[in-house]
N, C-alpha and C. Protein backbone atom coordinates (compact mmCIF):
# COMPACT_ATOMS: atom_id res chain seq x y z
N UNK A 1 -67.16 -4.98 4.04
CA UNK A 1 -66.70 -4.03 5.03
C UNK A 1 -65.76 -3.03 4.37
N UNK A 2 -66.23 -1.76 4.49
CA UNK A 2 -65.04 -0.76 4.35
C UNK A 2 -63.62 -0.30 5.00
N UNK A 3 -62.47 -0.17 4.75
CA UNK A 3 -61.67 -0.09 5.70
C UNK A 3 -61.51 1.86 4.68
N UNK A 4 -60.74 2.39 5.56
CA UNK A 4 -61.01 4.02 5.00
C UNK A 4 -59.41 4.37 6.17
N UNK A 5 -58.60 5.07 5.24
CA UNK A 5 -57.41 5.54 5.12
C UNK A 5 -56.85 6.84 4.90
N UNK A 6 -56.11 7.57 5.61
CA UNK A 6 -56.15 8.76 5.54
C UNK A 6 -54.82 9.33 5.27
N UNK A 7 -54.23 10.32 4.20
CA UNK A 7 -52.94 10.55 4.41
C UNK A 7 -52.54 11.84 3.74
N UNK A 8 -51.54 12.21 3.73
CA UNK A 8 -51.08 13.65 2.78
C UNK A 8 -49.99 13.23 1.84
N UNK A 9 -50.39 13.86 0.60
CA UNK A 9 -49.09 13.61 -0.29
C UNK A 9 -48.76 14.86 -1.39
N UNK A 10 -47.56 14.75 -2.07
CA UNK A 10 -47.87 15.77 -2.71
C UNK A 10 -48.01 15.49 -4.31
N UNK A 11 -49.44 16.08 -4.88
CA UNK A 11 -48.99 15.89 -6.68
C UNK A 11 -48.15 16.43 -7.29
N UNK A 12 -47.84 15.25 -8.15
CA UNK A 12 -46.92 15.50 -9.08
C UNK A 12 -47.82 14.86 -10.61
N UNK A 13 -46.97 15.44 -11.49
CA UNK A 13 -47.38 14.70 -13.20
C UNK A 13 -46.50 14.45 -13.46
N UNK A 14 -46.77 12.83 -14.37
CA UNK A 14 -46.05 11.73 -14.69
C UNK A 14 -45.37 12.28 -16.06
N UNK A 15 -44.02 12.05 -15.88
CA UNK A 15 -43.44 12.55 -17.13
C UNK A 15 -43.52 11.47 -18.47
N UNK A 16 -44.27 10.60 -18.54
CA UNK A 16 -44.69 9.85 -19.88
C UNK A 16 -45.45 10.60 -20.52
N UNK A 17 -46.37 10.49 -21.63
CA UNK A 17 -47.27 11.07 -22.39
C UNK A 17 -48.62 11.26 -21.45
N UNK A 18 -48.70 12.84 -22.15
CA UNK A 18 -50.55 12.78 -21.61
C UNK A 18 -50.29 13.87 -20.09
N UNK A 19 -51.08 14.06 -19.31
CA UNK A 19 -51.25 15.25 -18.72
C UNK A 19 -51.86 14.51 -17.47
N UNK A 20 -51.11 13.46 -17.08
CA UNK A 20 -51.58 12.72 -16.04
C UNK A 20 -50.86 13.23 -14.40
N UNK A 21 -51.75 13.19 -13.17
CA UNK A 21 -51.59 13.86 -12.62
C UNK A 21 -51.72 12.64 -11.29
N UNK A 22 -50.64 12.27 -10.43
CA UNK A 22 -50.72 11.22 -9.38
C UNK A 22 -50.06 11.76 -8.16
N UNK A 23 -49.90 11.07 -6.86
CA UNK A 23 -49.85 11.52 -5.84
C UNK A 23 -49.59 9.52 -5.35
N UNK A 24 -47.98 9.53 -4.60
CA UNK A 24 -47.68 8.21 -4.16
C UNK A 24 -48.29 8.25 -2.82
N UNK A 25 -49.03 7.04 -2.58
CA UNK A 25 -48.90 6.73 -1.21
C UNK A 25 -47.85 6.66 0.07
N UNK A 26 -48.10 7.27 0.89
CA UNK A 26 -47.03 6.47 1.89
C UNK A 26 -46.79 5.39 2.03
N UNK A 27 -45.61 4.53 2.05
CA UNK A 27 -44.84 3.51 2.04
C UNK A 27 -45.75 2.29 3.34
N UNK A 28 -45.56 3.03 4.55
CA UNK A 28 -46.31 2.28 5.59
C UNK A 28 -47.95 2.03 5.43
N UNK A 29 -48.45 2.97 4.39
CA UNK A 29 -49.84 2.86 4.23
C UNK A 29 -50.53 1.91 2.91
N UNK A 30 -49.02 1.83 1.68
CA UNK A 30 -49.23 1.05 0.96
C UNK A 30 -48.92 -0.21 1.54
N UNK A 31 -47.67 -0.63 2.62
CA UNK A 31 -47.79 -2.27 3.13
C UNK A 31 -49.06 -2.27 4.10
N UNK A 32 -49.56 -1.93 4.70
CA UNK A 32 -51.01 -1.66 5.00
C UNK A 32 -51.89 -2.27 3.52
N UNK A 33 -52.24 -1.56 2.85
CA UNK A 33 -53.12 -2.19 1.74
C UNK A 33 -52.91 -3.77 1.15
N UNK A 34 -51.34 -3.55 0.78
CA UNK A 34 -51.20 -5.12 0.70
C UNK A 34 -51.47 -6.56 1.44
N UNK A 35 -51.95 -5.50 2.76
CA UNK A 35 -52.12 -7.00 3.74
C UNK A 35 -53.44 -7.28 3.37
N UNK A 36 -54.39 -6.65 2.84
CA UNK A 36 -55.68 -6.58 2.94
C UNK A 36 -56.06 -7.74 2.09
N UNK A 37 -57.57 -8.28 2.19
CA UNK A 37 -57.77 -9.29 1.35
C UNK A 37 -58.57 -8.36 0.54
N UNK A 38 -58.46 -8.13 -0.44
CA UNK A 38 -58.91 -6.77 -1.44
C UNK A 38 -59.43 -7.36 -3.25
N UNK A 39 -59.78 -7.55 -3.30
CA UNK A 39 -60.21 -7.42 -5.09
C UNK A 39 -58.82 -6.57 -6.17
N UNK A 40 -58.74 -7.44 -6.82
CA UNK A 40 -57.37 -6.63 -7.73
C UNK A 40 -58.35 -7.05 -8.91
N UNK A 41 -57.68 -5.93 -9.26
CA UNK A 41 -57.71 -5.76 -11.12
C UNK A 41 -56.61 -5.50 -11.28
N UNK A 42 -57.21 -5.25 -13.16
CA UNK A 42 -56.13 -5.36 -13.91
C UNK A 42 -54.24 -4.45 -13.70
N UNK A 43 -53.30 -5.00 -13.70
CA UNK A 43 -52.02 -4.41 -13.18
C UNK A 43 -52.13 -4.51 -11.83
N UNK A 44 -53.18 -5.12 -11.06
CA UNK A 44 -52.71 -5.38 -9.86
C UNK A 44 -53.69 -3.89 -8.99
N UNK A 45 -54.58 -3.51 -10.14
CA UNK A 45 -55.26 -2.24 -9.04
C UNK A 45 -56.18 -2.80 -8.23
N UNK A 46 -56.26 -1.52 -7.54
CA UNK A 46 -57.19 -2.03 -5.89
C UNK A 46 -58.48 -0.59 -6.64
N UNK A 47 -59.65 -0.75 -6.52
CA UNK A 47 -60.48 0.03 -6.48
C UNK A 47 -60.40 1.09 -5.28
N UNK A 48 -60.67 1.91 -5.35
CA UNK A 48 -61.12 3.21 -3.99
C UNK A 48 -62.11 3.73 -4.20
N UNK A 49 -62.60 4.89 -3.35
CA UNK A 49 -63.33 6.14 -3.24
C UNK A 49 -62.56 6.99 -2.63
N UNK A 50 -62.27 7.77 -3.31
CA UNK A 50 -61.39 9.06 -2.84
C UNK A 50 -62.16 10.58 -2.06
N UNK A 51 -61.78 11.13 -1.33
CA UNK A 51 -62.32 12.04 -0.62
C UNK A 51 -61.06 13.13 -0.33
N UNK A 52 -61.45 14.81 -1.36
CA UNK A 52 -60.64 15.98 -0.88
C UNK A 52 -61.01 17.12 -0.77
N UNK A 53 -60.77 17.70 0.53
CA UNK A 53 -61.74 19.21 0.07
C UNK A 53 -63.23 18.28 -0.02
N UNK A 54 -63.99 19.01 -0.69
CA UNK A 54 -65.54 19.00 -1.32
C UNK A 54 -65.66 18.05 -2.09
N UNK A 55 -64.26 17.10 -2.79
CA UNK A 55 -64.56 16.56 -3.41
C UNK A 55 -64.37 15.04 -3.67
N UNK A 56 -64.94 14.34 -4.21
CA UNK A 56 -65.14 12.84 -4.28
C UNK A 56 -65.56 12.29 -5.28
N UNK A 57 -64.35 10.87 -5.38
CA UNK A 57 -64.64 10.16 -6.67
C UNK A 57 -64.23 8.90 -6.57
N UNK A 58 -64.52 7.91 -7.83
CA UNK A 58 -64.12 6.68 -7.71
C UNK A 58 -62.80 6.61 -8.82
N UNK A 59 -61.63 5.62 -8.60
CA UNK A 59 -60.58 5.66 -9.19
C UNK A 59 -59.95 3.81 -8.76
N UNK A 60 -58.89 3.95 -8.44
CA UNK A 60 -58.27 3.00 -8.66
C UNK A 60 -57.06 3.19 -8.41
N UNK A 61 -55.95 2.91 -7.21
CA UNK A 61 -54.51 3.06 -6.66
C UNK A 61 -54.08 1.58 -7.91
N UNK A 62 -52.58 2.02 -8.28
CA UNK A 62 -51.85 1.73 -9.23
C UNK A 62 -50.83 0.66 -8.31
N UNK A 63 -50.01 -0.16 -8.63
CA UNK A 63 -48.77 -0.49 -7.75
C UNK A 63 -47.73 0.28 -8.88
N UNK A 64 -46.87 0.83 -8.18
CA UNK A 64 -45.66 1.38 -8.52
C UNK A 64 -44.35 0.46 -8.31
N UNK A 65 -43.66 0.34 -9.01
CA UNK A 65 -42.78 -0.28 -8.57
C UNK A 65 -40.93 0.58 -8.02
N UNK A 66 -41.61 1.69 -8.94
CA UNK A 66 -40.42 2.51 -8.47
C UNK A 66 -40.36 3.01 -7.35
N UNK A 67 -41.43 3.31 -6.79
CA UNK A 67 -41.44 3.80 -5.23
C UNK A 67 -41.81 2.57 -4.53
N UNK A 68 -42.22 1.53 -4.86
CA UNK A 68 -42.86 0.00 -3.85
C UNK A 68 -44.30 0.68 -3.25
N UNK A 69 -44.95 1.85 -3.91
CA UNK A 69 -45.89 2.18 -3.11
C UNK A 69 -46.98 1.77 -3.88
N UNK A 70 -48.23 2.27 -3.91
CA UNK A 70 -49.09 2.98 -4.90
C UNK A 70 -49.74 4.51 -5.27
N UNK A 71 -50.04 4.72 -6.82
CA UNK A 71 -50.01 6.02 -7.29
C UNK A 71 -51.29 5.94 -7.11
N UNK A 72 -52.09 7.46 -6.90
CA UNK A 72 -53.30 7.34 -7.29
C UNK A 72 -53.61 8.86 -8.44
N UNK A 73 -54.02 8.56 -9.04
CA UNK A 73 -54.24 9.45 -9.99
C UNK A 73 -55.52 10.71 -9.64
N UNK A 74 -54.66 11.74 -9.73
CA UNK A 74 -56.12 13.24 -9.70
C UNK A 74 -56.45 13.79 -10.98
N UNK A 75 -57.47 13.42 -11.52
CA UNK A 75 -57.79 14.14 -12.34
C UNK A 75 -58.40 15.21 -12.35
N UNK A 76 -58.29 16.07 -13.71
CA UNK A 76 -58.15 17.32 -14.18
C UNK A 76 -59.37 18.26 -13.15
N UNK A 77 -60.94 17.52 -13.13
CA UNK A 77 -61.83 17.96 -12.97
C UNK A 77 -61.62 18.29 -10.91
N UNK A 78 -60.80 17.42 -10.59
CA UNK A 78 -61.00 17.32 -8.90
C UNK A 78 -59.64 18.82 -8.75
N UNK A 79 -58.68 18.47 -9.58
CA UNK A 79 -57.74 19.68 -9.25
C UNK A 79 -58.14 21.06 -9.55
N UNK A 80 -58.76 21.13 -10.24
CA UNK A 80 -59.66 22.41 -10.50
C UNK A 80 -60.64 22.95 -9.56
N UNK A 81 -61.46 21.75 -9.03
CA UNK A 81 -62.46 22.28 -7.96
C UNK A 81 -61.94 22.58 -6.85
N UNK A 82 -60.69 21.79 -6.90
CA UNK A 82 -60.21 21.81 -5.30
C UNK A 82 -58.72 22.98 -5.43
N UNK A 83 -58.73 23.53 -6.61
CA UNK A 83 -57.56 24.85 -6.71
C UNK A 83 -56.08 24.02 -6.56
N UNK A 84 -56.01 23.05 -6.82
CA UNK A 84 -54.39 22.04 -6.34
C UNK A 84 -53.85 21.75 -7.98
N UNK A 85 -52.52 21.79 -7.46
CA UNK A 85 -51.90 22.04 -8.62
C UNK A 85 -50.34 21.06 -8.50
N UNK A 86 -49.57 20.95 -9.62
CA UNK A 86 -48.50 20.46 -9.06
C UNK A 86 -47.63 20.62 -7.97
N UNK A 87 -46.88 19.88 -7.22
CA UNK A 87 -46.01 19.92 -5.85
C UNK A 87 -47.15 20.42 -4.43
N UNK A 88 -48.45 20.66 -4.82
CA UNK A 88 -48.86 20.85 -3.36
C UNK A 88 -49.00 19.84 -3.00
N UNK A 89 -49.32 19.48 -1.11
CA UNK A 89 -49.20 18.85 -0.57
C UNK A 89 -50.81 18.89 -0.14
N UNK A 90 -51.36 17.41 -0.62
CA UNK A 90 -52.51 17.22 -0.34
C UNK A 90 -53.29 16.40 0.87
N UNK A 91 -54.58 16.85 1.23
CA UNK A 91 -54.61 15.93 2.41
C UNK A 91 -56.29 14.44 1.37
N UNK A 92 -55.78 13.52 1.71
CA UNK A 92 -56.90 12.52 0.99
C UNK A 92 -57.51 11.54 2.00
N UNK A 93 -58.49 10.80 1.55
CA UNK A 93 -59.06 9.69 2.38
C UNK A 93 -59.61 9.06 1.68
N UNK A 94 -59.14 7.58 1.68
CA UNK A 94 -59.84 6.70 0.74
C UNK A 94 -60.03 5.48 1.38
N UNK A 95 -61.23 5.04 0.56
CA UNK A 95 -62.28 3.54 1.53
C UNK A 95 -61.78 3.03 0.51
N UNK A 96 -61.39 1.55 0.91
CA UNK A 96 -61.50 0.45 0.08
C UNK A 96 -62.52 -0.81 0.74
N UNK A 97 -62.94 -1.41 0.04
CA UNK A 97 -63.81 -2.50 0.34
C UNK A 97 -63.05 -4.02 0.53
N UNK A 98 -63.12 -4.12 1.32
CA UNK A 98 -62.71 -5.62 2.24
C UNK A 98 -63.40 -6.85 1.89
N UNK A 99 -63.07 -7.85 1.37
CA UNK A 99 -63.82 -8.57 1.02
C UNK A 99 -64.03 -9.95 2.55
């Protein structure tokens, strides 16, 4: 079963190495995920399908510990199609699979 989630956030890039580009979940929407009986991988990720604008992909929400949320990462190719850039405020929707 799919459960599918909807929210706005804004990107930002991670000031470690590399040109990485994430967006935190809301707080109430990440204890939401944690209740779920969900498939983890490695570091504790949850698989998704992401949906913005026109565009859609498969990825993987992070746990953060600095925010208690999770990050999800936009890459280069989706910010380009979709014209988004750092500090905008994005709207997303992502399915995760329920086991």
């Amino acid at each position: 079963m799919d459960v599918t989630f909807s929210f706005s956030g804004e990107l930002f890039e991670w000031e470690g190495q590399g040109a990485w580009f994430f967006v935190t979940l809301p707080r109430d929407l990440a204890e939401d995920i944690r209740d779920l009986e969900l498939p983890r991988r490695g570091f504790g990720s949850v698989k998704v399908k992401v949906r913005t604008g026109g565009s859609e992909w498969q990825t993987s929400l992070f746990p953060d510990r600095k925010s208690g949320s999770y990050l999800l990462p936009v890459k280069k190719a989706i910010r380009r199609a979709e014209g988004i850039d750092e500090g905008d405020l994005v709207d997303f929707e992502i399915d995760l699979t329920v086991a």
